[in-house]
Protein backbone atom coordinates (compact mmCIF):
# COMPACT_ATOMS: atom_id res chain seq x y z
CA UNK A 1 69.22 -145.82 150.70
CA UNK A 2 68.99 -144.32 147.99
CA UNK A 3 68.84 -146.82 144.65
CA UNK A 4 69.67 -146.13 140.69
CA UNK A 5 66.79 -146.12 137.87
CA UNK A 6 66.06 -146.18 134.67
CA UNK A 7 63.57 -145.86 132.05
CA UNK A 8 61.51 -145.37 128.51
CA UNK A 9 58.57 -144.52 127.05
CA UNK A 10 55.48 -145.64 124.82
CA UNK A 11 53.87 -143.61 122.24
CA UNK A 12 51.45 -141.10 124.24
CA UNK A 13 48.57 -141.51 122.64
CA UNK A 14 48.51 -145.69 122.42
CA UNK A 15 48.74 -145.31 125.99
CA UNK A 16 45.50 -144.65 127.94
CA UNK A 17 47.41 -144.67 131.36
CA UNK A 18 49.95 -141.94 130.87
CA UNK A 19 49.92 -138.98 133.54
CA UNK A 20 49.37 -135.52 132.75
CA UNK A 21 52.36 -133.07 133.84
CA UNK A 22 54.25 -129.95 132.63
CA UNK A 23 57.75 -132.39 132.30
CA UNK A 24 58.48 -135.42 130.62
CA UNK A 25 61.36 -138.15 130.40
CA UNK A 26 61.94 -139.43 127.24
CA UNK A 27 63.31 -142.91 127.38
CA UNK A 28 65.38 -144.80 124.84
CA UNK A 29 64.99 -148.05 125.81
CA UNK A 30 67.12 -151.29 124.42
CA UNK A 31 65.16 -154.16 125.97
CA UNK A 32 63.12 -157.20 124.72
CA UNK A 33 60.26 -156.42 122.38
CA UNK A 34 56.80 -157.26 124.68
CA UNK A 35 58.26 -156.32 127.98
CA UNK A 36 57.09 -153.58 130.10
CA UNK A 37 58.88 -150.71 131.66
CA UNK A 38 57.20 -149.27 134.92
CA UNK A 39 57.71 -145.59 135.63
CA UNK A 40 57.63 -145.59 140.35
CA UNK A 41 58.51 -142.64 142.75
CA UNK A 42 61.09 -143.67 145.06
CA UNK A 43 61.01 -142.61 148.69
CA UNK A 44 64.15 -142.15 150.97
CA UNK A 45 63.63 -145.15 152.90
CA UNK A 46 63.61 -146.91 149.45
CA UNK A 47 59.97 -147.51 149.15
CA UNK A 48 58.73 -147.43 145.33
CA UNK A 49 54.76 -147.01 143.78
CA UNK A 50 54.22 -147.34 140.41
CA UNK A 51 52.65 -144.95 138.53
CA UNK A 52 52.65 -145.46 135.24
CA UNK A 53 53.76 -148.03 132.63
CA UNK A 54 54.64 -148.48 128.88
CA UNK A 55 54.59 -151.65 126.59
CA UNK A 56 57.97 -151.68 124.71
CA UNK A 57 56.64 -152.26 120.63
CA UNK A 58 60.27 -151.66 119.71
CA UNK A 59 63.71 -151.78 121.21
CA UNK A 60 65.10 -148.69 121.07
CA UNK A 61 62.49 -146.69 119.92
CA UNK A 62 61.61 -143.57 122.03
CA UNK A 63 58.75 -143.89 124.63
CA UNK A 64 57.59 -141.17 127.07
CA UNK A 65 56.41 -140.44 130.61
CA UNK A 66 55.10 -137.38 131.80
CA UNK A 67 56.39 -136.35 134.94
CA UNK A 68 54.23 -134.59 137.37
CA UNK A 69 56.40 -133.88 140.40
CA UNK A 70 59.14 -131.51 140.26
CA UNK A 71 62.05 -132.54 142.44
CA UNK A 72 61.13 -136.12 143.19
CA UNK A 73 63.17 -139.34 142.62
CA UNK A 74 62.03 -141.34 140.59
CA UNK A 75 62.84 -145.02 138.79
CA UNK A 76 62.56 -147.17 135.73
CA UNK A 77 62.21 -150.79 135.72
CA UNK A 78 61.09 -153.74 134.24
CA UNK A 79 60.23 -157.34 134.35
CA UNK A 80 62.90 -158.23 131.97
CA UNK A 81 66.09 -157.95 134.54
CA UNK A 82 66.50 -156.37 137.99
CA UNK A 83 68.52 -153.43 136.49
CA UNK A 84 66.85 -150.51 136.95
CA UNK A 85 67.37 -146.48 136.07
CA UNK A 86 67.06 -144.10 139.13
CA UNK A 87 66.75 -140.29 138.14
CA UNK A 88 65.88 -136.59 140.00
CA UNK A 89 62.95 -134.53 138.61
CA UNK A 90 64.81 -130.99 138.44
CA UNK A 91 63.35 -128.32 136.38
CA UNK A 92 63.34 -129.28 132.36
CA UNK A 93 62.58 -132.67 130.25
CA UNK A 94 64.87 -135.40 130.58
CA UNK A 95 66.02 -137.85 128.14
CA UNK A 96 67.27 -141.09 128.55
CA UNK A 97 68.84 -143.96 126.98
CA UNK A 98 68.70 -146.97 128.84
CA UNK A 99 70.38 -150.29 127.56
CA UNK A 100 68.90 -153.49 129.82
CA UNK A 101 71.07 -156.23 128.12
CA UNK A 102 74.55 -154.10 128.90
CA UNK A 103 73.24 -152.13 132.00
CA UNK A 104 74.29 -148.75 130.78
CA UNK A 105 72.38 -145.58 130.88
CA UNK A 106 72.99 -142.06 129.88
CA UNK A 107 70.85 -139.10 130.92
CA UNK A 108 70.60 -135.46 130.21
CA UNK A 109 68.31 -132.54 130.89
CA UNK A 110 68.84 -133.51 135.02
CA UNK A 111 72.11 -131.54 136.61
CA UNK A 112 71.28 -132.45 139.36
CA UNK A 113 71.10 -136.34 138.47
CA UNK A 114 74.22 -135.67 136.31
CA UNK A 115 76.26 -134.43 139.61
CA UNK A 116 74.81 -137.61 141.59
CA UNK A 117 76.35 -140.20 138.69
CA UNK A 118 79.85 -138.13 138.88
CA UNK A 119 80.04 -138.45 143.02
CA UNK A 120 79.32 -142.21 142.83
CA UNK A 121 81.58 -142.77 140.36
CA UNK A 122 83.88 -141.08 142.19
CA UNK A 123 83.10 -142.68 145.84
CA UNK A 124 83.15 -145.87 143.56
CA UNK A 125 86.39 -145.53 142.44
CA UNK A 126 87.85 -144.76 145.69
CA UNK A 127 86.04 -147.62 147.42
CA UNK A 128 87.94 -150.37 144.50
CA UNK A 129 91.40 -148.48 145.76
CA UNK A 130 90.69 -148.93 149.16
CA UNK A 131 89.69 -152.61 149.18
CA UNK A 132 92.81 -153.22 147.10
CA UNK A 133 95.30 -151.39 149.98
CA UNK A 134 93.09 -153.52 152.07
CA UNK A 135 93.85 -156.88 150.42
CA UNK A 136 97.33 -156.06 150.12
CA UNK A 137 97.83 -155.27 153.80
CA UNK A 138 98.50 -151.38 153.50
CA UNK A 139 96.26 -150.44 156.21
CA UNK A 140 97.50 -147.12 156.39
CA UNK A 141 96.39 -146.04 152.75
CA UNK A 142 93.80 -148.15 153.14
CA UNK A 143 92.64 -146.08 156.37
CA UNK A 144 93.45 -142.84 153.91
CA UNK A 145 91.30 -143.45 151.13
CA UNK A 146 88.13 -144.32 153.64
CA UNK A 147 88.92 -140.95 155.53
CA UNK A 148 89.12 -139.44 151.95
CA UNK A 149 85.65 -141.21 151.01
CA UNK A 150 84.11 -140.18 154.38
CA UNK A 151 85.08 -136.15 153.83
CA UNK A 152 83.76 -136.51 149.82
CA UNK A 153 80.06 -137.15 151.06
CA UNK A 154 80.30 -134.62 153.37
CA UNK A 155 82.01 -132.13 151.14
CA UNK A 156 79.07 -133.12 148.15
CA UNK A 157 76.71 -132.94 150.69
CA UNK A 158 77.79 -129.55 152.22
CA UNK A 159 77.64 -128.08 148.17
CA UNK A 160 74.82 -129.59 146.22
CA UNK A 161 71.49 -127.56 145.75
CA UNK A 162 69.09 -129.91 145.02
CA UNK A 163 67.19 -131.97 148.09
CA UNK A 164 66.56 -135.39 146.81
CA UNK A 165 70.50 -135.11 145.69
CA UNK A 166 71.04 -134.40 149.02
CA UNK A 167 69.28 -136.51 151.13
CA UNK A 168 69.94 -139.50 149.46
CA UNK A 169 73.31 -139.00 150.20
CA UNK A 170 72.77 -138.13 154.06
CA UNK A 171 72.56 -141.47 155.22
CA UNK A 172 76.39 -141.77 154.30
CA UNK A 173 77.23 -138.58 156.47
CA UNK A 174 79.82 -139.89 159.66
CA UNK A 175 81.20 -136.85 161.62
CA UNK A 176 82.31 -139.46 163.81
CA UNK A 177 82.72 -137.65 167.96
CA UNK A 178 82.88 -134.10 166.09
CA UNK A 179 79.40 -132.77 167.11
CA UNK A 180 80.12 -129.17 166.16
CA UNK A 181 81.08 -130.18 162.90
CA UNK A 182 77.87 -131.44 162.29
CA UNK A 183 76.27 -128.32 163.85
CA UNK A 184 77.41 -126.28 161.77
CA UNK A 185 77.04 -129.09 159.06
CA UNK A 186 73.23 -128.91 159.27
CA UNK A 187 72.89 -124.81 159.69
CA UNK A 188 74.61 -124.54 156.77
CA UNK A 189 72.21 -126.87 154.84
CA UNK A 190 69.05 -125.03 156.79
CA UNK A 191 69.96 -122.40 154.59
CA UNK A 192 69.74 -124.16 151.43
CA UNK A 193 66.71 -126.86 152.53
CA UNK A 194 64.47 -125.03 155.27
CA UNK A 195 61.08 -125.37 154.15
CA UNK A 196 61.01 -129.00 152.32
CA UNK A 197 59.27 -131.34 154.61
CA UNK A 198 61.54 -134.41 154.12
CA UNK A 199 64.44 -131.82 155.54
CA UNK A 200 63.07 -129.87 157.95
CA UNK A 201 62.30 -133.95 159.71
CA UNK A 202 65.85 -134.82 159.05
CA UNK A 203 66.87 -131.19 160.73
CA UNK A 204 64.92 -131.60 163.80
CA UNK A 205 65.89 -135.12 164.41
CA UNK A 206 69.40 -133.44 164.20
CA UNK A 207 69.17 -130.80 166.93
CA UNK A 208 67.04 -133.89 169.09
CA UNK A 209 70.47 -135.55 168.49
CA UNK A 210 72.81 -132.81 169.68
CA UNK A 211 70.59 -131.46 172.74
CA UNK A 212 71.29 -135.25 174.08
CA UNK A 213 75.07 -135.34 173.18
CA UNK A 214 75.18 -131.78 175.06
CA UNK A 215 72.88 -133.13 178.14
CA UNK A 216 75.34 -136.67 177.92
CA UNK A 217 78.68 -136.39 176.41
CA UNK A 218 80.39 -139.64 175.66
């Protein structure tokens, strides 16, 4: 579902293409001089449009995108690898420093992209361990750390107050049999979300869900 991105920007005014906004990521960039980096929006399903783009003069040296929609996911790429930077449009100007050739970024100005990174490092890290118990035969702490894994995205998802964070993560959800759980799961994020479009779809689809587990219990 939901992908990581990165990018950089151009000089503003050598750049005719540039979109006005109120914020702006500022983009570090280490990458081959001549290549391009292409600023997209990044839907849920994982469906990206490019909006704007920025010839790189000079590795390293600060380019700029102005960012015109607030809480929106959005990606930097390029033609020069298939690594790319994926980043949320909370409130404030981001910077970023993006390095193509070791696949690192950093980013700041975005909590809410900062508390993404942390959980998938963390969900990461967790994964490695189980796959090792796996290889190793321990199925029971192997079954442990993917029951641990399975309450972290729900316990992330049942905290974090930004949407995109949020739903990209809500794919990953498994309550398993416990439909009340999830119930109360999705009232409790009503109160946080009610109102955003991509939500109030994913909240209707829910009770759709639970009116036919009610009507035909497995």
């Amino acid at each position: 579902m939901g992908k990581t991105v990165r990018f950089f920007l151009c000089c503003a005014l050598l750049l005719s293409g540039c979109i006005s906004g109120e914020q702006k990521v500022f983009v570090y960039p280490r990458i081959g001089i001549g290549e391009k980096i292409y600023l997209s929006t990044v839907s849920i399903d994982g469906e990206y449009t490019k909006k704007d783009s920025c010839l790189i003069l000079e590795s390293g040296k600060m380019i700029s995108f102005n960012l015109p929609e607030e809480n929106q996911l959005y990606a930097l790429t390029s033609d020069f690898n298939s690594y790319f930077v994926v980043f949320i449009n909370d409130k404030g100007d981001k910077i970023i420093h993006a390095d193509y050739f070791s696949r690192h970024y950093s980013i700041s100005g975005s909590a809410a992209t900062k508390s993404l990174i942390h959980f998938q490092r963390l969900q990461n890290e967790l994964e490695k361990r189980r796959r090792l118990a796996a290889e190793k035969k321990e199925d029971q702490h192997a079954m442990e750390l993917a029951e641990k894994k399975r309450k972290y995205y729900i316990n992330y998802a049942d905290t974090v107050e930004n949407i995109k964070a949020f739903l990209i993560v809500n794919d990953e959800l498994n309550f398993g049999q416990d439909t009340r759980a999830f119930e109360k799961f999705m009232e409790r994020a009503k109160l946080r979300f009610k109102g955003n479009p991509e939500f109030d779809q994913i909240y209707q689809r829910s009770l759709v869900y639970l009116q036919s587990q009610k009507e035909h219990p497995e």
